[in-house]
Protein backbone atom coordinates (compact mmCIF):
# COMPACT_ATOMS: atom_id res chain seq x y z
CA UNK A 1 108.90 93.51 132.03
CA UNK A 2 108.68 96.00 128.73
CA UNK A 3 108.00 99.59 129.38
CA UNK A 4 104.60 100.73 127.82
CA UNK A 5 104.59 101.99 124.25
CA UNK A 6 103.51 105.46 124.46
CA UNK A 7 102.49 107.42 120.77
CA UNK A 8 101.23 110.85 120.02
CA UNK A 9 99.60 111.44 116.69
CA UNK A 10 99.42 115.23 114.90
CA UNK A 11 97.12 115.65 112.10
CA UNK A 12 99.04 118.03 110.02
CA UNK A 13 95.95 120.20 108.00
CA UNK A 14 97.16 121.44 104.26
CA UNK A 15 96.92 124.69 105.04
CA UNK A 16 98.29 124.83 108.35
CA UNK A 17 101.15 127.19 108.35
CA UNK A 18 104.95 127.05 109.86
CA UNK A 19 104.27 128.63 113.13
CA UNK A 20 101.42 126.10 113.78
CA UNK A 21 103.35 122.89 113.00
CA UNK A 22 106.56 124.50 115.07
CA UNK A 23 103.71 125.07 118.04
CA UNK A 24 102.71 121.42 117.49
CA UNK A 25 105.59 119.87 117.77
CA UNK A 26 107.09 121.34 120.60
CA UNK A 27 104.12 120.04 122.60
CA UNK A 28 105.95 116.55 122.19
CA UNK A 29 108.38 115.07 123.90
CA UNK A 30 112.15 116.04 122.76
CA UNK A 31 113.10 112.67 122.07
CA UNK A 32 110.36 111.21 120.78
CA UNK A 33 110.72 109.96 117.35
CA UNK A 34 108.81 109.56 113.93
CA UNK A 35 107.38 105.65 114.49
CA UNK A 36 104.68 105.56 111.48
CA UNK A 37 102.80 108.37 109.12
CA UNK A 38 99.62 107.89 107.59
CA UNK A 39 97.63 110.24 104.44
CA UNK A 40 98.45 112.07 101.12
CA UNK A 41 97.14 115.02 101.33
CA UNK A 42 95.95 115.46 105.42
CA UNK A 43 99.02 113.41 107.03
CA UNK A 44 99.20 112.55 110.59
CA UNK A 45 102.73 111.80 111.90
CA UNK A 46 102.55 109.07 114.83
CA UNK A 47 105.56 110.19 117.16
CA UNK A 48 106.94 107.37 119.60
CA UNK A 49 108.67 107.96 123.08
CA UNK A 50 111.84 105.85 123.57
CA UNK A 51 111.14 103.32 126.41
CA UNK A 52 112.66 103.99 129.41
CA UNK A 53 116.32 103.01 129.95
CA UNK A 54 116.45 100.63 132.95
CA UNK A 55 118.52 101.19 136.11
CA UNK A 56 121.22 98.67 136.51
């Protein structure tokens, strides 16, 4: 059985500033990773948690 695939997408505004992107991201999970991006000008970032290890 496969762990579900869970994303989280930020919309990252042109004239967002430092502090708000730093507040954004720390909403997400620490390891979560950088899976896909989409935009030129408004981008949104599509982070990606790690599946779960299994126990052995």
């Amino acid at each position: 059985m496969h762990a579900p695939v869970i994303d989280h997408g930020l919309t990252v505004d042109p004239h967002a500033t430092v502090a708000q992107l730093s507040a954004a991201l720390a909403t997400l999970p620490p390891d979560a990773y950088v899976a896909e991006h989409f935009g030129d000008v408004e981008v949104t970032l599509v982070f990606r948690e790690p599946p779960e290890k299994a126990d052995s």
